[in-house]
PDB file of N, CA and C in Angstrom:
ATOM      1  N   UNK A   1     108.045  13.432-119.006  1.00  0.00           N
ATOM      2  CA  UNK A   1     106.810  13.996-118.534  1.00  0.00           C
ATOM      3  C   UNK A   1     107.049  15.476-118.213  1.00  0.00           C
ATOM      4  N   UNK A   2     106.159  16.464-118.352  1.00  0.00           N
ATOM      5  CA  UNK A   2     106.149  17.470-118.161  1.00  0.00           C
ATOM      6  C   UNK A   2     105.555  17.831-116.834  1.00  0.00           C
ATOM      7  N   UNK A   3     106.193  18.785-116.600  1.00  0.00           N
ATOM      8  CA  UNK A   3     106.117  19.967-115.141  1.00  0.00           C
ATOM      9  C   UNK A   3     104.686  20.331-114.921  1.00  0.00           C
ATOM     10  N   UNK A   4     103.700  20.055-114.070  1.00  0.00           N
ATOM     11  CA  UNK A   4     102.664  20.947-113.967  1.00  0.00           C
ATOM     12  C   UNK A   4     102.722  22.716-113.575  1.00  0.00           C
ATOM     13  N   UNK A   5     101.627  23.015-114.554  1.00  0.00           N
ATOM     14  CA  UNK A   5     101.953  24.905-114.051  1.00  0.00           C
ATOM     15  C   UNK A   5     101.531  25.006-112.411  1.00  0.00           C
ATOM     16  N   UNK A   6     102.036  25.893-112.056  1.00  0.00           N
ATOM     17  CA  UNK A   6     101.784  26.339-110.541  1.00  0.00           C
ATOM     18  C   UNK A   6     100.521  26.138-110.545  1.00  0.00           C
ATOM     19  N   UNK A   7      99.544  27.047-111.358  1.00  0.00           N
ATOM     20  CA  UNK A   7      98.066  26.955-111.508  1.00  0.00           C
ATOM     21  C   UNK A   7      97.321  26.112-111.184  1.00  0.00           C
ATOM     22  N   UNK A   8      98.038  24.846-112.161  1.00  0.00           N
ATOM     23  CA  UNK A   8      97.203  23.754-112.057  1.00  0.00           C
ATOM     24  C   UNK A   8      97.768  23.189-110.744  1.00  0.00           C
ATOM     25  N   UNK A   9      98.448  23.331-110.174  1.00  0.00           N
ATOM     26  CA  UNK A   9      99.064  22.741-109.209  1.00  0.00           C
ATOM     27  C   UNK A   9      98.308  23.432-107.981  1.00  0.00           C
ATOM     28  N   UNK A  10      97.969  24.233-107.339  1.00  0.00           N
ATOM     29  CA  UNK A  10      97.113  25.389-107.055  1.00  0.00           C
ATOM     30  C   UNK A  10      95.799  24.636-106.893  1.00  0.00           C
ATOM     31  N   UNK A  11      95.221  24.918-108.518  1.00  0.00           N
ATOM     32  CA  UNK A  11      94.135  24.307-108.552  1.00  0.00           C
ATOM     33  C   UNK A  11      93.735  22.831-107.797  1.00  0.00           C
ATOM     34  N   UNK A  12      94.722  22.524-108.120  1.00  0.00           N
ATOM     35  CA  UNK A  12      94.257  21.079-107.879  1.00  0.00           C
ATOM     36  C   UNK A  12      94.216  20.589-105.941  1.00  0.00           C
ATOM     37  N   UNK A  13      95.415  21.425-105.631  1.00  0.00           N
ATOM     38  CA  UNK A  13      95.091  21.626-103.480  1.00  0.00           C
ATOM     39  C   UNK A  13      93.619  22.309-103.829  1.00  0.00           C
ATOM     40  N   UNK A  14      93.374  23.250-104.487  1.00  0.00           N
ATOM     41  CA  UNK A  14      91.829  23.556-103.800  1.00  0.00           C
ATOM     42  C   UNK A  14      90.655  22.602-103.588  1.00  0.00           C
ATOM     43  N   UNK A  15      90.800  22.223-105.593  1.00  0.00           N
ATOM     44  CA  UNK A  15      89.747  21.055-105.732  1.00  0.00           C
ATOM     45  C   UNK A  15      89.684  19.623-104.353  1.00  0.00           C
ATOM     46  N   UNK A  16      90.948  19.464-104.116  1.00  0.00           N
ATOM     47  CA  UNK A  16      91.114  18.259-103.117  1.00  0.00           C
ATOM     48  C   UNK A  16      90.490  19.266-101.659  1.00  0.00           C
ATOM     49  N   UNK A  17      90.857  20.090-101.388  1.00  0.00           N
ATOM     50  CA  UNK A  17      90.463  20.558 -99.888  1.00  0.00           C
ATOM     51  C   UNK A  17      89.068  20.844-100.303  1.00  0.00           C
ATOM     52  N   UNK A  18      88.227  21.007-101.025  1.00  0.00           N
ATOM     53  CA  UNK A  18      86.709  21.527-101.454  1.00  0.00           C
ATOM     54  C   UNK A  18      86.285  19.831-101.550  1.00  0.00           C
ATOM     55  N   UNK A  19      86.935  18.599-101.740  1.00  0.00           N
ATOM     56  CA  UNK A  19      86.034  17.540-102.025  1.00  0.00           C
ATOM     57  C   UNK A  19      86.481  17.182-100.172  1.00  0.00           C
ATOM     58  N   UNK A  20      87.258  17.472 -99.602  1.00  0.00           N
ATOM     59  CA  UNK A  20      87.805  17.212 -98.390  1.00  0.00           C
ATOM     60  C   UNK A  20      86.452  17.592 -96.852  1.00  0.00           C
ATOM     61  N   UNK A  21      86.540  18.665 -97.604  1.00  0.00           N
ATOM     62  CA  UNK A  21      85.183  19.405 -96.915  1.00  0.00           C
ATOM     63  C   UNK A  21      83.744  19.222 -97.090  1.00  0.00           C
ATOM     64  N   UNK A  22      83.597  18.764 -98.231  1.00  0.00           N
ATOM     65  CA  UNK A  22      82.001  18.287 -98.536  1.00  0.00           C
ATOM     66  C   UNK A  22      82.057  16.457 -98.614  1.00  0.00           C
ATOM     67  N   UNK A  23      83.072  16.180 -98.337  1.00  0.00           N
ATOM     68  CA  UNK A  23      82.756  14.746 -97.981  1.00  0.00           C
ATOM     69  C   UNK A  23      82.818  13.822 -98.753  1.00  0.00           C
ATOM     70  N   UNK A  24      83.558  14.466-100.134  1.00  0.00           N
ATOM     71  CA  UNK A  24      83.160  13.685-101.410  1.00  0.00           C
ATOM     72  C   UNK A  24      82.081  13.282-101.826  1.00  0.00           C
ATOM     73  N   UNK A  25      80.862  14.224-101.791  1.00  0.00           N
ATOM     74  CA  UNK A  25      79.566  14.035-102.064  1.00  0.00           C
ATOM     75  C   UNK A  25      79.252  15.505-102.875  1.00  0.00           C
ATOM     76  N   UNK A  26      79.033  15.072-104.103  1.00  0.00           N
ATOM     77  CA  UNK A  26      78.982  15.929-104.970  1.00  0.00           C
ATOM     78  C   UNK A  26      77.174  17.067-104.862  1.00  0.00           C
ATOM     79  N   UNK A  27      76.504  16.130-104.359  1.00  0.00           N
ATOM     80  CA  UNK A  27      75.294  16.968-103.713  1.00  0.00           C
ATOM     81  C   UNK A  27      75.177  17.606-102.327  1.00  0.00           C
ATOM     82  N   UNK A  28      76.543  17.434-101.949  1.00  0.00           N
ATOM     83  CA  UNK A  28      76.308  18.009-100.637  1.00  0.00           C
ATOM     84  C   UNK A  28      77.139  19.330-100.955  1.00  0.00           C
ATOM     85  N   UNK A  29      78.522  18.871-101.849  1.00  0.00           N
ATOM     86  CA  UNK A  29      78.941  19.957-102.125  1.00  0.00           C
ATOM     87  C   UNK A  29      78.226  20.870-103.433  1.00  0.00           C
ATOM     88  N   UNK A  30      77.274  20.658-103.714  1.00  0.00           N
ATOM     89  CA  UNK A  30      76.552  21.623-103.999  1.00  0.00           C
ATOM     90  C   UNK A  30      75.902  22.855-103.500  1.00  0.00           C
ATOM     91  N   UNK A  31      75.108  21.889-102.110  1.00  0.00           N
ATOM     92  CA  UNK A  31      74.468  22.628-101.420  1.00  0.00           C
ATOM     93  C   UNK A  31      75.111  23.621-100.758  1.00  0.00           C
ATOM     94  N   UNK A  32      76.238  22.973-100.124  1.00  0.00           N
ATOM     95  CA  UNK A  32      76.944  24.173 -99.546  1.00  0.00           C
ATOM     96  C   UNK A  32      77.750  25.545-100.271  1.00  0.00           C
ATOM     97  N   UNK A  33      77.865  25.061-101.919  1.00  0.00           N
ATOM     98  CA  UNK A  33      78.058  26.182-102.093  1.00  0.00           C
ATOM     99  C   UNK A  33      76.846  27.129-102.669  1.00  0.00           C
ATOM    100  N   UNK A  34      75.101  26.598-103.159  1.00  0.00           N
ATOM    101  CA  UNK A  34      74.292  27.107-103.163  1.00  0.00           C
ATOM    102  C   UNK A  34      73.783  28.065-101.740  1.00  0.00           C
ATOM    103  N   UNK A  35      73.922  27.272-100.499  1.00  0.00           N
ATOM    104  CA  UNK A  35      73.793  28.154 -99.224  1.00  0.00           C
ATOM    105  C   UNK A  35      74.203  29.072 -99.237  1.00  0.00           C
ATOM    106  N   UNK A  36      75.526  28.920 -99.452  1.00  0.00           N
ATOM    107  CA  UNK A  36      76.837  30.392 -99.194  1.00  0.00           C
ATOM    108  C   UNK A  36      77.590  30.207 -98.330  1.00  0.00           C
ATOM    109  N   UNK A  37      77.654  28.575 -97.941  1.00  0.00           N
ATOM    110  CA  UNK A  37      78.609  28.149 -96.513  1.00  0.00           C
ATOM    111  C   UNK A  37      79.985  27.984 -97.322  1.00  0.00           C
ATOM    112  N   UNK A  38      80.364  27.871 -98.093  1.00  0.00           N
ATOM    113  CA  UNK A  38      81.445  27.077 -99.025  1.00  0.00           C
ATOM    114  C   UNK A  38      82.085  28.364 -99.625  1.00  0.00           C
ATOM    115  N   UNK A  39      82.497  28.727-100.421  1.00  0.00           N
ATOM    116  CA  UNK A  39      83.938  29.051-101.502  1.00  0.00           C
ATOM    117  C   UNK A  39      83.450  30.655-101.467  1.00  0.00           C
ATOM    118  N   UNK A  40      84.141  31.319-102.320  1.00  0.00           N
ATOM    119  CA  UNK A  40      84.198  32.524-103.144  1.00  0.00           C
ATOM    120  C   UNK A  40      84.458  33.395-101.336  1.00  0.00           C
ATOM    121  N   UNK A  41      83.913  34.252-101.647  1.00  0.00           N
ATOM    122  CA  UNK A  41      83.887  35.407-100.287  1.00  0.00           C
ATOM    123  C   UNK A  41      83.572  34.890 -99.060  1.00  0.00           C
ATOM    124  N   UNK A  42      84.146  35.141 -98.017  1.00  0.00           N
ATOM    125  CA  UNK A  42      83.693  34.881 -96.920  1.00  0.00           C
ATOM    126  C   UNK A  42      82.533  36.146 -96.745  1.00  0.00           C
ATOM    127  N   UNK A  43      81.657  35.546 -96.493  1.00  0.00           N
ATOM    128  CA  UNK A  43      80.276  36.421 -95.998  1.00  0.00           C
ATOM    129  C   UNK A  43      80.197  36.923 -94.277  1.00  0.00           C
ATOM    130  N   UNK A  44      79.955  38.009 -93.974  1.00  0.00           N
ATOM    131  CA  UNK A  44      79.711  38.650 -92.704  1.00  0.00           C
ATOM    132  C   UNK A  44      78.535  37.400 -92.158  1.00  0.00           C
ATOM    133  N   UNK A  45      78.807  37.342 -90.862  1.00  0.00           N
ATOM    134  CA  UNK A  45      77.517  36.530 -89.521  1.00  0.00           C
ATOM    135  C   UNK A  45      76.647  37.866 -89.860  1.00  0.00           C
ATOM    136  N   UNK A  46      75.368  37.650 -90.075  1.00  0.00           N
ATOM    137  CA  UNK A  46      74.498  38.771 -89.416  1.00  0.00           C
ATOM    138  C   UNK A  46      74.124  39.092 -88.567  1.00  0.00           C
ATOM    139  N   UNK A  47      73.898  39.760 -87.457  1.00  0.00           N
ATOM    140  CA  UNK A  47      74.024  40.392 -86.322  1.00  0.00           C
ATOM    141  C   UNK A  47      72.495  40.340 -85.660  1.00  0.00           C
ATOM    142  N   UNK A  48      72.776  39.775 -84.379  1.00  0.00           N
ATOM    143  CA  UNK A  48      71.112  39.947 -84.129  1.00  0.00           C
ATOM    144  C   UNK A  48      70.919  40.850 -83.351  1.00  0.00           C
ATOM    145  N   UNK A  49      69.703  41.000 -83.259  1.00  0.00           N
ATOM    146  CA  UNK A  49      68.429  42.594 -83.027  1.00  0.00           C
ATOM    147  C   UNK A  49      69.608  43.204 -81.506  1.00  0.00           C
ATOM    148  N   UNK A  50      69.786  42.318 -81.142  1.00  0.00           N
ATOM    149  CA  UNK A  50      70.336  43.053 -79.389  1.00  0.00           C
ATOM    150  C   UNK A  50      72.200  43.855 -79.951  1.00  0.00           C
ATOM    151  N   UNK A  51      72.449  42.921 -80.679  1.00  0.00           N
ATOM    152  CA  UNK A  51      73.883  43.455 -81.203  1.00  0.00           C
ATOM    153  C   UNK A  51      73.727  44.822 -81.688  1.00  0.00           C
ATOM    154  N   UNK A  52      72.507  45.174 -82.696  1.00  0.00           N
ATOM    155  CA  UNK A  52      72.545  46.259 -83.680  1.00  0.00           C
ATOM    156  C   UNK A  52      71.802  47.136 -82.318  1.00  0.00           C
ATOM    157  N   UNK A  53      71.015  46.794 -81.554  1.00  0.00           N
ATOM    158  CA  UNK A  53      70.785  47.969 -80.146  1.00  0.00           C
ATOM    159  C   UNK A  53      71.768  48.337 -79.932  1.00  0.00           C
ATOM    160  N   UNK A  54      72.637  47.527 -79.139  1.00  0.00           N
ATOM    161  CA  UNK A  54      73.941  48.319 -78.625  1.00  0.00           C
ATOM    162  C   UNK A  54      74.341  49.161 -79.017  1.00  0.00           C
ATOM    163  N   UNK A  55      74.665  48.420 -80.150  1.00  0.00           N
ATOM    164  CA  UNK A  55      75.796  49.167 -80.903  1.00  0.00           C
ATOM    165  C   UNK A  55      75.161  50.680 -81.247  1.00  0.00           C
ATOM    166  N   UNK A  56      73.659  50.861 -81.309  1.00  0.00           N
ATOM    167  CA  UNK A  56      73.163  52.141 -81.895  1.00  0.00           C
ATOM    168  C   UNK A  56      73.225  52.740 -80.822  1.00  0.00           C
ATOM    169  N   UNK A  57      72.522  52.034 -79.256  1.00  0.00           N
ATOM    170  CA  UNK A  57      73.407  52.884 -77.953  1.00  0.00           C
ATOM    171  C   UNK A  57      74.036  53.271 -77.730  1.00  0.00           C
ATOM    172  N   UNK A  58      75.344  52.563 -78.183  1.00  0.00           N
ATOM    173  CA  UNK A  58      76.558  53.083 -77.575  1.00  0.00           C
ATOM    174  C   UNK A  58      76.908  54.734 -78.809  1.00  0.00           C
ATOM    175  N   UNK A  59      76.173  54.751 -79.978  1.00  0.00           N
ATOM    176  CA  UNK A  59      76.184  55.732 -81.338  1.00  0.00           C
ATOM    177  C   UNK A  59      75.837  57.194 -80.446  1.00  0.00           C
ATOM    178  N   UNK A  60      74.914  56.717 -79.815  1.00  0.00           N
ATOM    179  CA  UNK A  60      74.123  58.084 -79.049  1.00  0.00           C
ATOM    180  C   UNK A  60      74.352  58.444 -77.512  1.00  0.00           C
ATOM    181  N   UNK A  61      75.401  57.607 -77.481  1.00  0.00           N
ATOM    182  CA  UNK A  61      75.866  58.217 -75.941  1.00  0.00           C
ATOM    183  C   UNK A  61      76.850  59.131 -76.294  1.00  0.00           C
ATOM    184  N   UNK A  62      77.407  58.775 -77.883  1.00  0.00           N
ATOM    185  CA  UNK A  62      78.798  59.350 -77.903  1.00  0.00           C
ATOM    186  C   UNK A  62      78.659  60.892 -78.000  1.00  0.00           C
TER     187      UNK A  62
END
């Protein structure tokens, strides 16, 4: 028998931690990666209205 490539070897911890996380439910792990909760980039929290005050406060004190 032959050696798996790193790659696939790689690949295959992701695929298991991605079915690990959606529950083994192939529509759930959909959704979550249609949301943007799941894979590729981690996405910034968006900041709410009182955060982006401050922060422009604290811009104009300086």
């Amino acid at each position: 028998m032959y050696r798996r490539p790193k790659f696939l070897e790689e690949l295959l911890e992701i695929r298991e931690q991605m079915s690990r996380d959606s529950y083994y439910d192939a529509d759930f792990f959909a959704e979550l990666v249609r949301s943007g909760r799941f894979g590729g980039e981690k996405k910034k929290k968006p900041r709410s209205r009182s955060q982006v005050k401050s922060s422009n406060n604290h811009k104009n004190k300086e």
